[in-house]
PDB file of N, CA and C in Angstrom:
ATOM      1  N   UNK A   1     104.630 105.224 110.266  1.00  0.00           N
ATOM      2  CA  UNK A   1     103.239 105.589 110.054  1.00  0.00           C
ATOM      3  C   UNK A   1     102.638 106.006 111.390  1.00  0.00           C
ATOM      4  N   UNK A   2     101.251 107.166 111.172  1.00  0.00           N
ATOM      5  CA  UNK A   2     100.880 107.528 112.575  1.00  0.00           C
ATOM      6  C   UNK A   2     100.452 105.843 113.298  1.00  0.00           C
ATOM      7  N   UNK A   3     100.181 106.566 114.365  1.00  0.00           N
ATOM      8  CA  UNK A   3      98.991 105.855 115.511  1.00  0.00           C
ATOM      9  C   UNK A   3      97.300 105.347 114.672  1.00  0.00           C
ATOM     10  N   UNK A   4      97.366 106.073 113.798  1.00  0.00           N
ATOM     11  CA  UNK A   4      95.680 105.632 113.563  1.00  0.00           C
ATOM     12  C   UNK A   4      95.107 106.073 111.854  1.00  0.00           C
ATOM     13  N   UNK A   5      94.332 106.436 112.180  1.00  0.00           N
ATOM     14  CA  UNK A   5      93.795 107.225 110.728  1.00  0.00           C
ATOM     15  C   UNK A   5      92.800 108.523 111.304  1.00  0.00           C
ATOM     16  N   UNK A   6      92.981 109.527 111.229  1.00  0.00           N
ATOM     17  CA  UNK A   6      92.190 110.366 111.499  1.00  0.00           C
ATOM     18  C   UNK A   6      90.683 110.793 111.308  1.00  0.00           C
ATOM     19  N   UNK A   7      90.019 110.091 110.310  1.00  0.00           N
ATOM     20  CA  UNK A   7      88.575 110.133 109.272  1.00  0.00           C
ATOM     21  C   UNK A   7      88.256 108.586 110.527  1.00  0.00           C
ATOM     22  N   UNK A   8      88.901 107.929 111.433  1.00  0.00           N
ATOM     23  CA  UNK A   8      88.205 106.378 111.831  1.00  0.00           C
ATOM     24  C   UNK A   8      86.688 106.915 112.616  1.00  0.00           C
ATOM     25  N   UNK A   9      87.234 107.951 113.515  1.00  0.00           N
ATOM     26  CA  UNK A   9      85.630 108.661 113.997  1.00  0.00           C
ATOM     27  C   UNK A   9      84.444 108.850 113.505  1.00  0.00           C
ATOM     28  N   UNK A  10      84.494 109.013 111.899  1.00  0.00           N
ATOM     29  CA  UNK A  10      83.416 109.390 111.206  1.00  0.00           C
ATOM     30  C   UNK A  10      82.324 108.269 111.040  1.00  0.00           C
ATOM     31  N   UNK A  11      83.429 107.217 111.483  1.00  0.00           N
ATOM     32  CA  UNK A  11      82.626 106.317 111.191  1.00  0.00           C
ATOM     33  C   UNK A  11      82.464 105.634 109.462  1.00  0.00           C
ATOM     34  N   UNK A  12      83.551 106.242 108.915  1.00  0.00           N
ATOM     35  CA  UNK A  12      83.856 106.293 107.433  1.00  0.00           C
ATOM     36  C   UNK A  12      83.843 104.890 106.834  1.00  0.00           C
ATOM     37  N   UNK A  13      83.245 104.612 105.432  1.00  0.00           N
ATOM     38  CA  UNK A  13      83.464 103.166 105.187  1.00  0.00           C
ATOM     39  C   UNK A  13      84.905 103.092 104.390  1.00  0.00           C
ATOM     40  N   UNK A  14      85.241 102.080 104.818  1.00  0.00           N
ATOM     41  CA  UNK A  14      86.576 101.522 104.943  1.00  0.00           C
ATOM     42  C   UNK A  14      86.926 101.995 103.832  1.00  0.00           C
ATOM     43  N   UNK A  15      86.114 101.867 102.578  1.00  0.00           N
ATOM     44  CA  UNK A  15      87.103 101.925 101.357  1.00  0.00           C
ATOM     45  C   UNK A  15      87.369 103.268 101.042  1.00  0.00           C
ATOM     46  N   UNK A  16      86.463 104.495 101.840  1.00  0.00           N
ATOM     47  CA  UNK A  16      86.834 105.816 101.249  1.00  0.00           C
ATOM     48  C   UNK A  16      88.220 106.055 101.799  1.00  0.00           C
ATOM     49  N   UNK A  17      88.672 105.213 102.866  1.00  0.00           N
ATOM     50  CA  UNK A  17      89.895 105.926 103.559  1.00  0.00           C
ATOM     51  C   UNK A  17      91.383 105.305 102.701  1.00  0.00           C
ATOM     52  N   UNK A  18      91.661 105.905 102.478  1.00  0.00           N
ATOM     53  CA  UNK A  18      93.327 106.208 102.058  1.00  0.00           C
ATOM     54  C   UNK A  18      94.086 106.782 102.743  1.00  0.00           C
ATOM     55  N   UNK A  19      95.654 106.335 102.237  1.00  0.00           N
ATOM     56  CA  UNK A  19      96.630 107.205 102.555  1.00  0.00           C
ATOM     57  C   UNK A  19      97.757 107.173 101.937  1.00  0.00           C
ATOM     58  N   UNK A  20      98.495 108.398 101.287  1.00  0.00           N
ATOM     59  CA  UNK A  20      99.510 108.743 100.772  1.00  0.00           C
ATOM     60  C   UNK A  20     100.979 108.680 101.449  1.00  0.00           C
ATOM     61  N   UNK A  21     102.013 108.474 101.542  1.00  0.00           N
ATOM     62  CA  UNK A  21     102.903 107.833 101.801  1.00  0.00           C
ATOM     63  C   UNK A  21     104.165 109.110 100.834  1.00  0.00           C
ATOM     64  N   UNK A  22     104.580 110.062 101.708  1.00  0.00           N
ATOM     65  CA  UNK A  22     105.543 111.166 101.040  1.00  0.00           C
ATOM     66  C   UNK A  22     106.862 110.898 101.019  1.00  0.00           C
ATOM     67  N   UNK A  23     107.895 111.072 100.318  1.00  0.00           N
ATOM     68  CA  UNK A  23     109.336 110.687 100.306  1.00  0.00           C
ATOM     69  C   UNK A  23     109.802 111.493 101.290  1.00  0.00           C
ATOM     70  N   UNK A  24     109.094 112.561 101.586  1.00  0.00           N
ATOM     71  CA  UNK A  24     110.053 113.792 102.450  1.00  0.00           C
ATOM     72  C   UNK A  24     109.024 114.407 103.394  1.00  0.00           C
ATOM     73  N   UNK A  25     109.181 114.825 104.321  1.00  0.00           N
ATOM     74  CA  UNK A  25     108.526 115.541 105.364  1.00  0.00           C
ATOM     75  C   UNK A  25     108.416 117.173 104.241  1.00  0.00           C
ATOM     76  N   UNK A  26     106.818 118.071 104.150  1.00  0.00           N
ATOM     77  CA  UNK A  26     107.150 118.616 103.707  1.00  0.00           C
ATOM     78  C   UNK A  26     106.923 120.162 104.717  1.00  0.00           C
ATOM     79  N   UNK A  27     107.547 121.280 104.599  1.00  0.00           N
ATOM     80  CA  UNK A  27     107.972 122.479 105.355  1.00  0.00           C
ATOM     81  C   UNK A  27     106.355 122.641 105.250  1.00  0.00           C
ATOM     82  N   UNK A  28     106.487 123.648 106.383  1.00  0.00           N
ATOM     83  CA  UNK A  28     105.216 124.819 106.700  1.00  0.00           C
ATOM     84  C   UNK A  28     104.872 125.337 105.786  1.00  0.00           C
ATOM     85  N   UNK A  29     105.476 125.938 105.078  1.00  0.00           N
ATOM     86  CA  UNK A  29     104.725 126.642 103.798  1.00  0.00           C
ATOM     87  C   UNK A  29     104.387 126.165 102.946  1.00  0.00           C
ATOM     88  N   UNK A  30     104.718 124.899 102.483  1.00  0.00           N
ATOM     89  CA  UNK A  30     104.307 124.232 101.891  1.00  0.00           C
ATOM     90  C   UNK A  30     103.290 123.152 101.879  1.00  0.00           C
ATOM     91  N   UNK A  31     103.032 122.596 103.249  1.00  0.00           N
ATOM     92  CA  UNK A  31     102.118 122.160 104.173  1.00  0.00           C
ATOM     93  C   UNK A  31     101.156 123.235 103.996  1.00  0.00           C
ATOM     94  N   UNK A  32     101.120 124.616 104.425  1.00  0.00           N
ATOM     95  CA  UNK A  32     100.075 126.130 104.488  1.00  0.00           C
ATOM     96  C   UNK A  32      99.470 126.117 103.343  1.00  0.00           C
ATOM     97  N   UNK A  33     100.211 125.845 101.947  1.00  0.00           N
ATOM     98  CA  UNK A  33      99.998 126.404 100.280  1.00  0.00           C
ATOM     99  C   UNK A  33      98.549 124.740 100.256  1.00  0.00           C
ATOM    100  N   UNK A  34      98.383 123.798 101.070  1.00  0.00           N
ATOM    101  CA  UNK A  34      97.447 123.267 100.642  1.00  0.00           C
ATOM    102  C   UNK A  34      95.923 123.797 101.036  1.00  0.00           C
ATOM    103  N   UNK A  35      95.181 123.476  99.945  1.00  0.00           N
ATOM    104  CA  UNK A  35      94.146 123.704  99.909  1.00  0.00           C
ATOM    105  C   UNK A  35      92.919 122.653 100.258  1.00  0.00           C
ATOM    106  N   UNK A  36      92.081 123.391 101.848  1.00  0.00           N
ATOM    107  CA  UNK A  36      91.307 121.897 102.117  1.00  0.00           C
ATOM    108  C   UNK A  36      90.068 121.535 101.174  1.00  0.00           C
ATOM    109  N   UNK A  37      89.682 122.757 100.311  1.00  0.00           N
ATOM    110  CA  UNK A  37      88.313 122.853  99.884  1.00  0.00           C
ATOM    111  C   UNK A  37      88.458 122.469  98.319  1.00  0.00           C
ATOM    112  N   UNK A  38      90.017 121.795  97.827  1.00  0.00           N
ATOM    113  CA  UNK A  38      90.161 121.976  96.877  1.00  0.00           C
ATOM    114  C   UNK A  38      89.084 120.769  96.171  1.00  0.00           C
ATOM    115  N   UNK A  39      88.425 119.992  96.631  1.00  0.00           N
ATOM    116  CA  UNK A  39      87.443 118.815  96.628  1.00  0.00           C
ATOM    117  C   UNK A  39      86.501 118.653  97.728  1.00  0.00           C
ATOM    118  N   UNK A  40      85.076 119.375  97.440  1.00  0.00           N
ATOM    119  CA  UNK A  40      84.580 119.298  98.212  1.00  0.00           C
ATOM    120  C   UNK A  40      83.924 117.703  98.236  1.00  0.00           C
ATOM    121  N   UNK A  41      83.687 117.824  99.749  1.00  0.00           N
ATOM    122  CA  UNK A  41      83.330 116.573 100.214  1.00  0.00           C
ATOM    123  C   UNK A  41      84.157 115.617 100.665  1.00  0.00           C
ATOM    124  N   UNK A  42      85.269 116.002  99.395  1.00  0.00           N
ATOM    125  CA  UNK A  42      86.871 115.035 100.138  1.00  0.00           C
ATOM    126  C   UNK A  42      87.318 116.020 101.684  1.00  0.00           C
ATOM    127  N   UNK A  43      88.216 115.041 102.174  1.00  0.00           N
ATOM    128  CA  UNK A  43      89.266 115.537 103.329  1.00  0.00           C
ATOM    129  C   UNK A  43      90.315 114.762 103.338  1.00  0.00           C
ATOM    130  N   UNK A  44      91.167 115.737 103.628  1.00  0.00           N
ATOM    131  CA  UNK A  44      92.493 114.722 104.103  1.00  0.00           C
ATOM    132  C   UNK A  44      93.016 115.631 105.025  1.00  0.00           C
ATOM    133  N   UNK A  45      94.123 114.829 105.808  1.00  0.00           N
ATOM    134  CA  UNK A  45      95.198 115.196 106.848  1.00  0.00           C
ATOM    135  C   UNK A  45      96.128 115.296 107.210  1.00  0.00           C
ATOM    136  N   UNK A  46      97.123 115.977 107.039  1.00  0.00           N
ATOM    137  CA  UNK A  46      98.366 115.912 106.738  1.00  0.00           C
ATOM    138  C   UNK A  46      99.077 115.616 108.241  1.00  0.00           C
ATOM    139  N   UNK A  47      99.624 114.736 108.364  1.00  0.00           N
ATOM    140  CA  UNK A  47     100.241 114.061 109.832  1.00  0.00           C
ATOM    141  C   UNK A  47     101.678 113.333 109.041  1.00  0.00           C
ATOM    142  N   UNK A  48     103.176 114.810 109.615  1.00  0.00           N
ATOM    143  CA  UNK A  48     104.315 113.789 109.142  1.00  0.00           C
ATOM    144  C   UNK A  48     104.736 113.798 108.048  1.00  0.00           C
ATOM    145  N   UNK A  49     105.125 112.235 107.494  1.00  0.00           N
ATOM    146  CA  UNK A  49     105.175 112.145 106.231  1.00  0.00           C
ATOM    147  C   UNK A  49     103.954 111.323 105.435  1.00  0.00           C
ATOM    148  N   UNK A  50     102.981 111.708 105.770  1.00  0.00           N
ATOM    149  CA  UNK A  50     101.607 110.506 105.625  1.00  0.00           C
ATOM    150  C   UNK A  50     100.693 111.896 105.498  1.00  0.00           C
ATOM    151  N   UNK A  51      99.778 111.591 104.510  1.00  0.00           N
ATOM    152  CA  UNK A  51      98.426 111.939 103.961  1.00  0.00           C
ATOM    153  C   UNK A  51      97.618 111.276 103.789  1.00  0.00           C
ATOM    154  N   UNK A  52      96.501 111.652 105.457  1.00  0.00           N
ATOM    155  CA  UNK A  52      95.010 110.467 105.247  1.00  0.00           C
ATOM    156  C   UNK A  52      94.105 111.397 104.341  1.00  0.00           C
ATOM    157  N   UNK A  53      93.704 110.692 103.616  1.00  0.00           N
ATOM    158  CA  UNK A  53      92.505 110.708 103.153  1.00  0.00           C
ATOM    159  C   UNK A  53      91.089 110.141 102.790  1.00  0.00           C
ATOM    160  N   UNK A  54      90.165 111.083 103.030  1.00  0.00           N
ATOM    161  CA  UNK A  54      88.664 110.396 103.302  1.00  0.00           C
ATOM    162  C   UNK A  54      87.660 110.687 101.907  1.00  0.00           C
ATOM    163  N   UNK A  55      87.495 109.985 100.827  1.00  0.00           N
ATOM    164  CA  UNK A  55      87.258 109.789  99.796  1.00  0.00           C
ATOM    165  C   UNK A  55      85.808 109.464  99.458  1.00  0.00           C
ATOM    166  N   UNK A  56      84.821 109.851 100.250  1.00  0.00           N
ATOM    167  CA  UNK A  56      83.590 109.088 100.044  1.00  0.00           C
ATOM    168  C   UNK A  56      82.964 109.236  98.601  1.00  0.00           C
ATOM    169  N   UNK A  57      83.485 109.945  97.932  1.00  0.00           N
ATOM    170  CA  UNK A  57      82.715 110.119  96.620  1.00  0.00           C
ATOM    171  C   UNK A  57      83.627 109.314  95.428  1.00  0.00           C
ATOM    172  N   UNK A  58      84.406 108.625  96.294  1.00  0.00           N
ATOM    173  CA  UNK A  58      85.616 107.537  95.346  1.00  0.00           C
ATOM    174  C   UNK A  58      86.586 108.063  95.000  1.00  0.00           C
ATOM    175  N   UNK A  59      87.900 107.753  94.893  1.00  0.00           N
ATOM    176  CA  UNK A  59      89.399 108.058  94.071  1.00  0.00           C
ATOM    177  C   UNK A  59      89.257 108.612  93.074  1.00  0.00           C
ATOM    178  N   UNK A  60      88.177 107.990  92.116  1.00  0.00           N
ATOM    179  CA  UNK A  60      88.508 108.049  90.682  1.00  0.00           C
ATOM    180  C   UNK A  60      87.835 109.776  90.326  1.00  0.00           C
ATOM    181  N   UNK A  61      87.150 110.136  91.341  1.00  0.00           N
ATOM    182  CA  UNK A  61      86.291 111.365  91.402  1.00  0.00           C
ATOM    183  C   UNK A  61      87.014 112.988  92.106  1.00  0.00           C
ATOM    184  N   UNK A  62      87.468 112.573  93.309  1.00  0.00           N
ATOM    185  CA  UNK A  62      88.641 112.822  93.396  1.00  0.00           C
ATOM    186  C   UNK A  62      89.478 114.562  92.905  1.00  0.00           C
ATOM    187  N   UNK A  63      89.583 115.481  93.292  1.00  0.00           N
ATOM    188  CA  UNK A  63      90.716 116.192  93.179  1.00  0.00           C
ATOM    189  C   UNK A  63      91.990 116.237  93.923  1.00  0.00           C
ATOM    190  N   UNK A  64      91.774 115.270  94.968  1.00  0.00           N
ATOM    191  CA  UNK A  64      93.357 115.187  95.873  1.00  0.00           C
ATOM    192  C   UNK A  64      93.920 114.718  95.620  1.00  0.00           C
ATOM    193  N   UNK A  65      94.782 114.043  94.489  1.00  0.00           N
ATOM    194  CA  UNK A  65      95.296 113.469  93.732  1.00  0.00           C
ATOM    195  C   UNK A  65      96.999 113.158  94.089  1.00  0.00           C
ATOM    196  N   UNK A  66      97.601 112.508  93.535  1.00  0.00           N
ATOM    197  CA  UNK A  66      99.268 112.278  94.055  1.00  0.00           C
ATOM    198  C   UNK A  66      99.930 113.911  92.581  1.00  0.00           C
ATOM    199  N   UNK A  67      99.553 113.741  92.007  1.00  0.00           N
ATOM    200  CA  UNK A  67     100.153 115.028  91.260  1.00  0.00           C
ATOM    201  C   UNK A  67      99.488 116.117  92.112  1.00  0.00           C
ATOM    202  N   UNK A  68      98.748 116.122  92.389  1.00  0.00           N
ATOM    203  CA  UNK A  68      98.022 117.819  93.728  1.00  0.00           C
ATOM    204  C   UNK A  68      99.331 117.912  94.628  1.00  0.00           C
ATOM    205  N   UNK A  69      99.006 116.593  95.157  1.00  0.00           N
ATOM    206  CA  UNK A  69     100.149 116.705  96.586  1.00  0.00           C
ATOM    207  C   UNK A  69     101.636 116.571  96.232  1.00  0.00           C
ATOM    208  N   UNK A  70     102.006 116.189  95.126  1.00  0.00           N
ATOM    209  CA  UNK A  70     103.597 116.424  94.330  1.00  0.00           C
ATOM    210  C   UNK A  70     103.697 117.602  94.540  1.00  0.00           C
ATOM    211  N   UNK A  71     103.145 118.249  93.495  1.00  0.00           N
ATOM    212  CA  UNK A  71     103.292 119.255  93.214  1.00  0.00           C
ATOM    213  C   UNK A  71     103.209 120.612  94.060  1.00  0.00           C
ATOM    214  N   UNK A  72     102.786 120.529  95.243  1.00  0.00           N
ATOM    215  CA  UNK A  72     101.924 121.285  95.740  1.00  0.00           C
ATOM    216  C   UNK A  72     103.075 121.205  97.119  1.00  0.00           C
ATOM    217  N   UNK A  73     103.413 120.074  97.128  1.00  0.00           N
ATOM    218  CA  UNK A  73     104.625 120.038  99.021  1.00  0.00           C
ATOM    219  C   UNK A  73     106.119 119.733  98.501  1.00  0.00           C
ATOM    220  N   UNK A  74     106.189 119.848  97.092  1.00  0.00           N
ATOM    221  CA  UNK A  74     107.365 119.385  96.791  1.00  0.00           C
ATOM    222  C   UNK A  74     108.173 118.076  96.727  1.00  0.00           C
ATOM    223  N   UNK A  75     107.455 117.220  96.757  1.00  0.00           N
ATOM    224  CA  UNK A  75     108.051 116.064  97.185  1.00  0.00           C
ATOM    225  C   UNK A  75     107.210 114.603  96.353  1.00  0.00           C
ATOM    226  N   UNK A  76     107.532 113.506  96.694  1.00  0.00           N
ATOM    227  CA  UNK A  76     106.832 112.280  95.818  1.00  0.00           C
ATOM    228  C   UNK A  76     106.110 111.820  96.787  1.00  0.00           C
ATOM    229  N   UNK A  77     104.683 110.842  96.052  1.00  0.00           N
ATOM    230  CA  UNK A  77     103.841 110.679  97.080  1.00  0.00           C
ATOM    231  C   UNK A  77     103.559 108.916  96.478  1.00  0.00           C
ATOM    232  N   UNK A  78     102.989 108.397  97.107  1.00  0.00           N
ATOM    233  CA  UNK A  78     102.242 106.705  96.908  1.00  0.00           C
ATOM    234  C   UNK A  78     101.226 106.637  97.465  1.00  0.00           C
ATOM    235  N   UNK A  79      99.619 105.905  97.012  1.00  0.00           N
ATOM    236  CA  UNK A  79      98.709 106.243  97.509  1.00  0.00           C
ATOM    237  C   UNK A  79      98.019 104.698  97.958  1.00  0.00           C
ATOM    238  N   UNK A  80      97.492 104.056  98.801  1.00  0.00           N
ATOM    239  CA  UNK A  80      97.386 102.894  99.069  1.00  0.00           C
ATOM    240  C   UNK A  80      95.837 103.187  99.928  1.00  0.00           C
ATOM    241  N   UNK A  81      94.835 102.480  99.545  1.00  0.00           N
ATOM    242  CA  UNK A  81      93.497 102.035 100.479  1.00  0.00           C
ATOM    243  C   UNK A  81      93.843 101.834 101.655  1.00  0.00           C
ATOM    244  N   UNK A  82      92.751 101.959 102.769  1.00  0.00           N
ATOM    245  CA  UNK A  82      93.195 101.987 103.883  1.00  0.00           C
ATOM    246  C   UNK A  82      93.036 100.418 104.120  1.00  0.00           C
ATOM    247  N   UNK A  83      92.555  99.505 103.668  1.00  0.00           N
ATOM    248  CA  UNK A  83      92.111  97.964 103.478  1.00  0.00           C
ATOM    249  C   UNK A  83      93.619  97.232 103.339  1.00  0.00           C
ATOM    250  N   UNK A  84      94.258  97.853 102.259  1.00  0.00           N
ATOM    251  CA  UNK A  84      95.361  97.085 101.960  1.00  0.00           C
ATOM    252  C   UNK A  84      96.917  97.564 102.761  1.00  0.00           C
ATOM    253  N   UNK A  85      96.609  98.709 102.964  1.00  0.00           N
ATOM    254  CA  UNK A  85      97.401  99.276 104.197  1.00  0.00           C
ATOM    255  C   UNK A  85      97.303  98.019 105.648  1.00  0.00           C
ATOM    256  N   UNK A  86      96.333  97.706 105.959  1.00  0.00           N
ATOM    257  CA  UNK A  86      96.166  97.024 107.270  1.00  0.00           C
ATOM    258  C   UNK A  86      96.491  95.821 106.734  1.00  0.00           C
ATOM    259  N   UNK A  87      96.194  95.165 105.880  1.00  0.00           N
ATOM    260  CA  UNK A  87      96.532  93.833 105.560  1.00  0.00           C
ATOM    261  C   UNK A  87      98.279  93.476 105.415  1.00  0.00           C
ATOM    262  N   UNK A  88      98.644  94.284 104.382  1.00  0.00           N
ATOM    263  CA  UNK A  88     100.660  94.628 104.448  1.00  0.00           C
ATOM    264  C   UNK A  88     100.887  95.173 106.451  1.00  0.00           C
ATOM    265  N   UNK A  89     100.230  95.485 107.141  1.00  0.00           N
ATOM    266  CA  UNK A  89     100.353  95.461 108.435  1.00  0.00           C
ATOM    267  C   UNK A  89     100.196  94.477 109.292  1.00  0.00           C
ATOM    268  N   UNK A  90      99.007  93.513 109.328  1.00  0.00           N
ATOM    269  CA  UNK A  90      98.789  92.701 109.657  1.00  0.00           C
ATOM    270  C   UNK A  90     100.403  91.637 109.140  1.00  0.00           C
ATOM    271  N   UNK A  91     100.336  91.369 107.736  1.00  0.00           N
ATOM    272  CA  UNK A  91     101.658  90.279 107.370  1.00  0.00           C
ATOM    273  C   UNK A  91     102.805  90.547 108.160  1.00  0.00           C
ATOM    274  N   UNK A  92     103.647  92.050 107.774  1.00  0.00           N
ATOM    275  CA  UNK A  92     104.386  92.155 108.738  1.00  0.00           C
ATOM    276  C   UNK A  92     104.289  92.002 110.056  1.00  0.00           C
ATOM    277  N   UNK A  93     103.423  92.022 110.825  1.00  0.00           N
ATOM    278  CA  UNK A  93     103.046  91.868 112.524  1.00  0.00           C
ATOM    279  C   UNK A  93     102.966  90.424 112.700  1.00  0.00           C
ATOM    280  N   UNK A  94     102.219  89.507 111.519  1.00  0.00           N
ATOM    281  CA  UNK A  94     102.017  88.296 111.656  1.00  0.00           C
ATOM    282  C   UNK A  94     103.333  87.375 111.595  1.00  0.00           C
TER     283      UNK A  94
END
């Protein structure tokens, strides 16, 4: 996983931030074929094999979806809060 979360600057509340978790690194063009505006208001960031995303209008609202990003980089995705991400971090570290 990166160094950080990219949306931490915004000053974002904790629960809009997510991140997706890809089976495969996906190519340039396929990385290129995403669309940032496909949800306005959402953002995400593609770093690797990891997709942050900044959700302020909630998940459930949402067009960045794990079928968007399947489908879209070729590959399988898992999507986890950024809350419970640090906590499964914290255990392992602890």
């Amino acid at each position: 996983m990166a160094g950080g979360v990219p949306f931490s600057g915004k000053r974002a509340d904790p629960a809009s931030l997510h991140v997706m978790f890809l089976a495969d690194k996906p190519g340039k063009a396929a990385a290129g074929a995403l669309d940032p505006d496909r949800s306005p208001g959402d953002a995400f960031a593609l770093v690797g094999r990891e997709v942050y995303l900044h959700l302020p209008n909630g998940v459930a609202r949402t067009k960045l979806t794990n079928a968007y990003f399947d489908s879209t980089l070729g590959t399988v995705s898992t999507g986890r809060n950024w809350r419970t991400v640090q906590k499964l971090l914290d255990m392992f570290e602890g």
